[in-house]
N, C-alpha and C. Protein backbone atom coordinates (compact mmCIF):
# COMPACT_ATOMS: atom_id res chain seq x y z
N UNK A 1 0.86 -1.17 0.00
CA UNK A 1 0.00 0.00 0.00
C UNK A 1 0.91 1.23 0.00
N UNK A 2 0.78 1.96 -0.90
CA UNK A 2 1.54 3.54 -1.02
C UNK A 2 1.15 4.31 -0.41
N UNK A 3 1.85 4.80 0.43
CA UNK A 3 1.73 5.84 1.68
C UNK A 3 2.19 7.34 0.98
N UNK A 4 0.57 8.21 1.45
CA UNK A 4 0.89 9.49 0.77
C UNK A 4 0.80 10.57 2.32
N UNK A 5 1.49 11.59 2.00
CA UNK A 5 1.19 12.95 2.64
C UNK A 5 -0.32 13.56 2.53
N UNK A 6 -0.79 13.78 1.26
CA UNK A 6 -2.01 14.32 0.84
C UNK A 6 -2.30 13.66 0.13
N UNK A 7 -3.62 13.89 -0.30
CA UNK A 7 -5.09 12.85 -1.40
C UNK A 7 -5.43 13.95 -1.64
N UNK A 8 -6.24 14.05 -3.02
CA UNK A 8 -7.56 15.32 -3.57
C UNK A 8 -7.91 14.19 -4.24
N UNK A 9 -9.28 14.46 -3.68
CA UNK A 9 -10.43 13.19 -4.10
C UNK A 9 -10.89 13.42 -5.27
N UNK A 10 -10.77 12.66 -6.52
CA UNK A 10 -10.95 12.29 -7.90
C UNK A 10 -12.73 11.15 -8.48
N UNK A 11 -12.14 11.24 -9.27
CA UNK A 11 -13.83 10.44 -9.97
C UNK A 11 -13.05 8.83 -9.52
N UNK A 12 -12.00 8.44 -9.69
CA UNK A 12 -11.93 7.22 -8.83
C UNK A 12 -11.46 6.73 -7.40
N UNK A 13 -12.02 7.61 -6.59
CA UNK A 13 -12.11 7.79 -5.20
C UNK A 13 -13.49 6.95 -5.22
N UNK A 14 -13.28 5.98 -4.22
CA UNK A 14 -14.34 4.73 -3.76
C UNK A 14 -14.80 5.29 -2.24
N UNK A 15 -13.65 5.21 -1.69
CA UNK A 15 -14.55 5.56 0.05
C UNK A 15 -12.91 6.05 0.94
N UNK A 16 -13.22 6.25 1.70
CA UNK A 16 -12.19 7.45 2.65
C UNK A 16 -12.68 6.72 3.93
N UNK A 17 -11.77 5.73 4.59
CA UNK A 17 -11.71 5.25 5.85
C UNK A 17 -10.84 5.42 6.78
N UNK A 18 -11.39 6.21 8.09
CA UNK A 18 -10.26 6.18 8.81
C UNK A 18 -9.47 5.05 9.75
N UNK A 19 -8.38 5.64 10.28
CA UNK A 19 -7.80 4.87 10.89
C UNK A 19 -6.07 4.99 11.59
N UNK A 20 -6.59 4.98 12.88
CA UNK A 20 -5.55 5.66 13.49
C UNK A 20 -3.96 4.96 13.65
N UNK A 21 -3.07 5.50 13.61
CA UNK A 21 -1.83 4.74 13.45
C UNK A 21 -1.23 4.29 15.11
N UNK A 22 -0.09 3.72 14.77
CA UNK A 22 0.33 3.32 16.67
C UNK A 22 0.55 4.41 17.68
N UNK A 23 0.68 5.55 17.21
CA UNK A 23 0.95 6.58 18.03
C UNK A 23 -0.54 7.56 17.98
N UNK A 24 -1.40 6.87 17.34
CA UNK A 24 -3.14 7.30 17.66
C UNK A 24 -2.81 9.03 16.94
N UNK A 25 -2.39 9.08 15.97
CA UNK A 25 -2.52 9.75 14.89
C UNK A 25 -3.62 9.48 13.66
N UNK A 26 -4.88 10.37 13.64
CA UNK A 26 -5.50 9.97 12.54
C UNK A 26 -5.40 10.33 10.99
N UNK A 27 -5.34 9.31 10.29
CA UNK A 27 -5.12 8.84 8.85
C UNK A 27 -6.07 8.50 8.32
N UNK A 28 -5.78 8.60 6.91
CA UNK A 28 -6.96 7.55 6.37
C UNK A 28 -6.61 6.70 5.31
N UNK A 29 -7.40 5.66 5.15
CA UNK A 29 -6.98 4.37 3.91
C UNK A 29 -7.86 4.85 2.83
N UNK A 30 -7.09 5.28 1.96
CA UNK A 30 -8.26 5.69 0.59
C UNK A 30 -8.21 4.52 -0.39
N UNK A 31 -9.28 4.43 -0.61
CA UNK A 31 -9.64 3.29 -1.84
C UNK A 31 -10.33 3.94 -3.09
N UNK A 32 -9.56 3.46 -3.98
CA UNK A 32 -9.59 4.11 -5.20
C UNK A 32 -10.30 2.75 -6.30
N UNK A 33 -11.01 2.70 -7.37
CA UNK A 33 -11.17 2.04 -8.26
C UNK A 33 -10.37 0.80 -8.40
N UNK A 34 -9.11 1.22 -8.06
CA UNK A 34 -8.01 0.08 -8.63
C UNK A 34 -6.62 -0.28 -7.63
N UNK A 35 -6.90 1.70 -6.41
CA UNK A 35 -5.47 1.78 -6.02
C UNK A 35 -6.32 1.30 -4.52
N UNK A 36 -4.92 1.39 -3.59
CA UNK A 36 -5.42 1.73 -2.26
C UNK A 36 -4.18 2.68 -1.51
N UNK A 37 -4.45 3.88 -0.90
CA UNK A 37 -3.65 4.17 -0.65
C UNK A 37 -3.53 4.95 1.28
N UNK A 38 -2.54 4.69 2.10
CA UNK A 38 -2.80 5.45 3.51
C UNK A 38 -1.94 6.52 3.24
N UNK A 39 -3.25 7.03 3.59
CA UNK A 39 -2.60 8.93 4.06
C UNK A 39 -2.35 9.43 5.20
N UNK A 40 -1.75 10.60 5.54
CA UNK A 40 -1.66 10.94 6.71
C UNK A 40 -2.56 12.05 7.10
N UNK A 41 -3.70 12.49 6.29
CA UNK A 41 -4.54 13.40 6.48
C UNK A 41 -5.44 12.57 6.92
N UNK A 42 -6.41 13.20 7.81
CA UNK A 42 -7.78 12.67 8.04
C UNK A 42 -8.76 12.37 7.15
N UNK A 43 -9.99 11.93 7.06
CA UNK A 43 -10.73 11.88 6.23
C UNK A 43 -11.47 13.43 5.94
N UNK A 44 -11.77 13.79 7.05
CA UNK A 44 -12.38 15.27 7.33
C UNK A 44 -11.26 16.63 6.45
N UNK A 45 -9.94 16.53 6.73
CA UNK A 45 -8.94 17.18 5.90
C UNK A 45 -8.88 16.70 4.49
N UNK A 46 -9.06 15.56 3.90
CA UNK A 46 -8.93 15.67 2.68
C UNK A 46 -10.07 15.83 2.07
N UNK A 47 -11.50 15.67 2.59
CA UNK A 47 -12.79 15.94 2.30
C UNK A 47 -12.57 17.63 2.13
N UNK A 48 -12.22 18.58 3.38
CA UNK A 48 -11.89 19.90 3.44
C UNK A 48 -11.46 20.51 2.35
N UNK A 49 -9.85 19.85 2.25
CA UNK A 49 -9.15 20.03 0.69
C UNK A 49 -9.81 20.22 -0.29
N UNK A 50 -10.34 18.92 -0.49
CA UNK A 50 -11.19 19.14 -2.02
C UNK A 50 -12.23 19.76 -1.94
N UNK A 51 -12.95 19.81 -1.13
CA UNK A 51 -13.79 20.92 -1.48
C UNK A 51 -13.23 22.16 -2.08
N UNK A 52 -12.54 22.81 -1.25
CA UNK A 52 -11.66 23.98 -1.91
C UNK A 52 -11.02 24.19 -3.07
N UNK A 53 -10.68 22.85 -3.05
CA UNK A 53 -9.71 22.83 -4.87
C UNK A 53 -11.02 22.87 -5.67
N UNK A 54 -11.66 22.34 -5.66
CA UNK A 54 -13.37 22.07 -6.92
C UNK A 54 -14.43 23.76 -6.63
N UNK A 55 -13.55 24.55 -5.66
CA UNK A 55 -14.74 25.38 -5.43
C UNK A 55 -15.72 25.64 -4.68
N UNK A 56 -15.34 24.84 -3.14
CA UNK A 56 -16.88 25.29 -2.46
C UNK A 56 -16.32 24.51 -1.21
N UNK A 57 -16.77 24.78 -0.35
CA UNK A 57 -16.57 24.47 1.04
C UNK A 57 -17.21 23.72 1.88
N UNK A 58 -17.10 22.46 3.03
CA UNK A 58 -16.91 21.62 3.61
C UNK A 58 -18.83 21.65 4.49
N UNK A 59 -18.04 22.93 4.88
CA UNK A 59 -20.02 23.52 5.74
C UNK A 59 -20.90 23.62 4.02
N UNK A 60 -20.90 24.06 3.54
CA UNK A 60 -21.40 24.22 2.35
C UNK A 60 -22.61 23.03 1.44
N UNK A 61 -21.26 21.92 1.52
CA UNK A 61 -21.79 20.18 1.35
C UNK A 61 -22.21 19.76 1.87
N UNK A 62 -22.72 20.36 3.56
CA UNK A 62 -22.76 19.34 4.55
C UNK A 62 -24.28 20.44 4.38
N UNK A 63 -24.89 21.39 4.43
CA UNK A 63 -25.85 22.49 4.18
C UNK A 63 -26.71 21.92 3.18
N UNK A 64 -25.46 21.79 2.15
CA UNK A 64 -27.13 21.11 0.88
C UNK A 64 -27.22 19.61 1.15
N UNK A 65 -26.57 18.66 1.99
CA UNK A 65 -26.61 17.49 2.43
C UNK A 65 -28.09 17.32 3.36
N UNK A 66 -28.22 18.53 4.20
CA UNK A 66 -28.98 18.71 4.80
C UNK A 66 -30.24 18.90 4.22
N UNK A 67 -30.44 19.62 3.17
CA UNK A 67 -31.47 20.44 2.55
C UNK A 67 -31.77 19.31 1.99
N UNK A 68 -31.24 18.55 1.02
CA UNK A 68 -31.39 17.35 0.18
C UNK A 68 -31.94 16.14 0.79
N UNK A 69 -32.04 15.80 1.95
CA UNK A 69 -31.68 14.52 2.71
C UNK A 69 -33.04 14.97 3.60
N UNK A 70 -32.81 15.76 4.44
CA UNK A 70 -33.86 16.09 5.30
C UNK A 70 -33.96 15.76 6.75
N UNK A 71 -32.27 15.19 6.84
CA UNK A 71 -31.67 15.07 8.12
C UNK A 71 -30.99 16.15 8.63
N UNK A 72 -30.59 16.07 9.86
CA UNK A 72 -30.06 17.10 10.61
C UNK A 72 -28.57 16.42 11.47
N UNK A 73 -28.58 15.09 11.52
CA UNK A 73 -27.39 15.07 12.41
C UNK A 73 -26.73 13.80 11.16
N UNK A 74 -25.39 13.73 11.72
CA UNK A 74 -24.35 12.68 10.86
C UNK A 74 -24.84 12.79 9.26
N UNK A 75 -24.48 14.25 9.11
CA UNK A 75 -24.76 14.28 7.61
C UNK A 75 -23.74 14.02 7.15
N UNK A 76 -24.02 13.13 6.06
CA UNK A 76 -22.26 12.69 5.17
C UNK A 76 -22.59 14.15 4.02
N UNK A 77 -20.90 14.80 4.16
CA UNK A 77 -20.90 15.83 2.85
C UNK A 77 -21.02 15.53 1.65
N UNK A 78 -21.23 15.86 0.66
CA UNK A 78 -21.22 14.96 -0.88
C UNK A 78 -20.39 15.86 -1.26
N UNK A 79 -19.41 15.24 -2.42
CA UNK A 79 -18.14 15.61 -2.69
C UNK A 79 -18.20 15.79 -4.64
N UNK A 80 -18.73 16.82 -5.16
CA UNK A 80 -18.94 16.67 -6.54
C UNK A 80 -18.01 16.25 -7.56
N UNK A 81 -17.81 14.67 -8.09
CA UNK A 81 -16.63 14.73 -8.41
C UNK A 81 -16.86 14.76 -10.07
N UNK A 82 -15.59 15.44 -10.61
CA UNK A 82 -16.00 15.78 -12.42
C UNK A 82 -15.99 14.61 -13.38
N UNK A 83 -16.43 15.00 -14.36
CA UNK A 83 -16.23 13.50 -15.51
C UNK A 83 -17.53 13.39 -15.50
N UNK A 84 -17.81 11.76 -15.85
CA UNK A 84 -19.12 11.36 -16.36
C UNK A 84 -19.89 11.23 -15.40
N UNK A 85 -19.24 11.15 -13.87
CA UNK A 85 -20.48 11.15 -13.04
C UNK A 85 -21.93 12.24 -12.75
N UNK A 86 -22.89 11.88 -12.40
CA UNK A 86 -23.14 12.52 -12.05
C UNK A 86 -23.59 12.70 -10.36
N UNK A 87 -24.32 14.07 -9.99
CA UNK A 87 -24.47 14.46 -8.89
C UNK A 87 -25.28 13.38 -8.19
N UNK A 88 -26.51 13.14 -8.57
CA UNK A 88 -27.31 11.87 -7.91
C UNK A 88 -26.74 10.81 -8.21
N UNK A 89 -25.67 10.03 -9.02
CA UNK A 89 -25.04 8.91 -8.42
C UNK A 89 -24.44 9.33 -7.57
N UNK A 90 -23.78 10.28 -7.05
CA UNK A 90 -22.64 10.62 -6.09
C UNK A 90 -23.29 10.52 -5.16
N UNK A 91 -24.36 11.31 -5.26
CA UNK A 91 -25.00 11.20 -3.53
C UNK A 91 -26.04 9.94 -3.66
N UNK A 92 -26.58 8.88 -4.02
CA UNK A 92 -26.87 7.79 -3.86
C UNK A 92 -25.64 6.51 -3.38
N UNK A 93 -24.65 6.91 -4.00
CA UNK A 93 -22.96 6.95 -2.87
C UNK A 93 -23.20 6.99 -1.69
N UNK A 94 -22.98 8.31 -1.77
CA UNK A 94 -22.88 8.60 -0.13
C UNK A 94 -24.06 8.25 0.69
N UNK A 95 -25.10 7.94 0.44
CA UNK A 95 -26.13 7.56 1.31
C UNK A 95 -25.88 6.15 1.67
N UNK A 96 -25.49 5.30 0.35
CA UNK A 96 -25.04 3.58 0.88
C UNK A 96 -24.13 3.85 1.44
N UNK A 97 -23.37 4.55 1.52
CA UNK A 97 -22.05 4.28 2.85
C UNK A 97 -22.80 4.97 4.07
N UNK A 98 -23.57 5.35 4.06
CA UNK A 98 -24.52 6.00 5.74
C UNK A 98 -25.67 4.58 5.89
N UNK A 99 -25.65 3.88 5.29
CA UNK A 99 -26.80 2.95 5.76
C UNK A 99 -28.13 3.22 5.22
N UNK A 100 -28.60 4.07 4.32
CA UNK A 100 -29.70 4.74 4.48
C UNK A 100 -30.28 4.05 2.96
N UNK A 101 -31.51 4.24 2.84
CA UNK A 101 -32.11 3.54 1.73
C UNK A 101 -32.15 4.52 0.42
N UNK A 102 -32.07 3.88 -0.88
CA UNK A 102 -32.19 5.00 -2.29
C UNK A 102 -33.71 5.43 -1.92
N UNK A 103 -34.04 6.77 -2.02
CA UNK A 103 -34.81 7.52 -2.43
C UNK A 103 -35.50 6.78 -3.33
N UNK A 104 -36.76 6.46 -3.43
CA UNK A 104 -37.85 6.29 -4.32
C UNK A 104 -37.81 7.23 -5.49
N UNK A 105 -37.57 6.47 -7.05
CA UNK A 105 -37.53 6.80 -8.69
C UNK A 105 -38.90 8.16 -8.54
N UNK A 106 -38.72 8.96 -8.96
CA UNK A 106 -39.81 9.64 -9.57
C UNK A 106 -40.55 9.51 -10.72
């Protein structure tokens, strides 16, 4: 596993797990499409990061997470990532990694 300093989360960014090292420093194991890699940023810091690099901020994601969702606590941020995805696969993403069920098709 390739050990990085920093991550900016990409269209093949899978999930951002933390996990603290022997000296209880938190990191995270990023899983990528193909890669896997431990960082020494948190999950919350490289979530932070990219927001900023793409344009928009951390409270921001976690605001329309809110608005969208219709929850109020352990909102997962959604992280807009570019390319062919789009926004509602991303956040049908992030809801299976919260446990929570797809939204009913319109």
């Amino acid at each position: 596993m390739e050990r990085m300093e920093e991550y900016m989360i990409m269209e093949e960014t899978a999930a951002l797990v933390p996990q603290y090292d022997s000296y209880g420093r938190l990191g995270t194991i990023v899983y990528e499409l193909y890669n896997t890699y431990k960082v020494e940023q948190s999950p919350k810091e490289i979530i932070q990061q990219s927001c900023r690099y793409y344009g928009s901020t951390y409270e921001g994601k976690v605001h329309a997470a809110k608005h969208i969702l219709g929850i109020r606590q352990m909102v997962p941020p959604f992280v807009k990532r570019f390319g062919s995805t789009s926004f509602q696969h991303v956040l049908l993403t992030a809801i299976d990694a919260y446990g929570l069920h797809h939204p009913t098709s319109r």
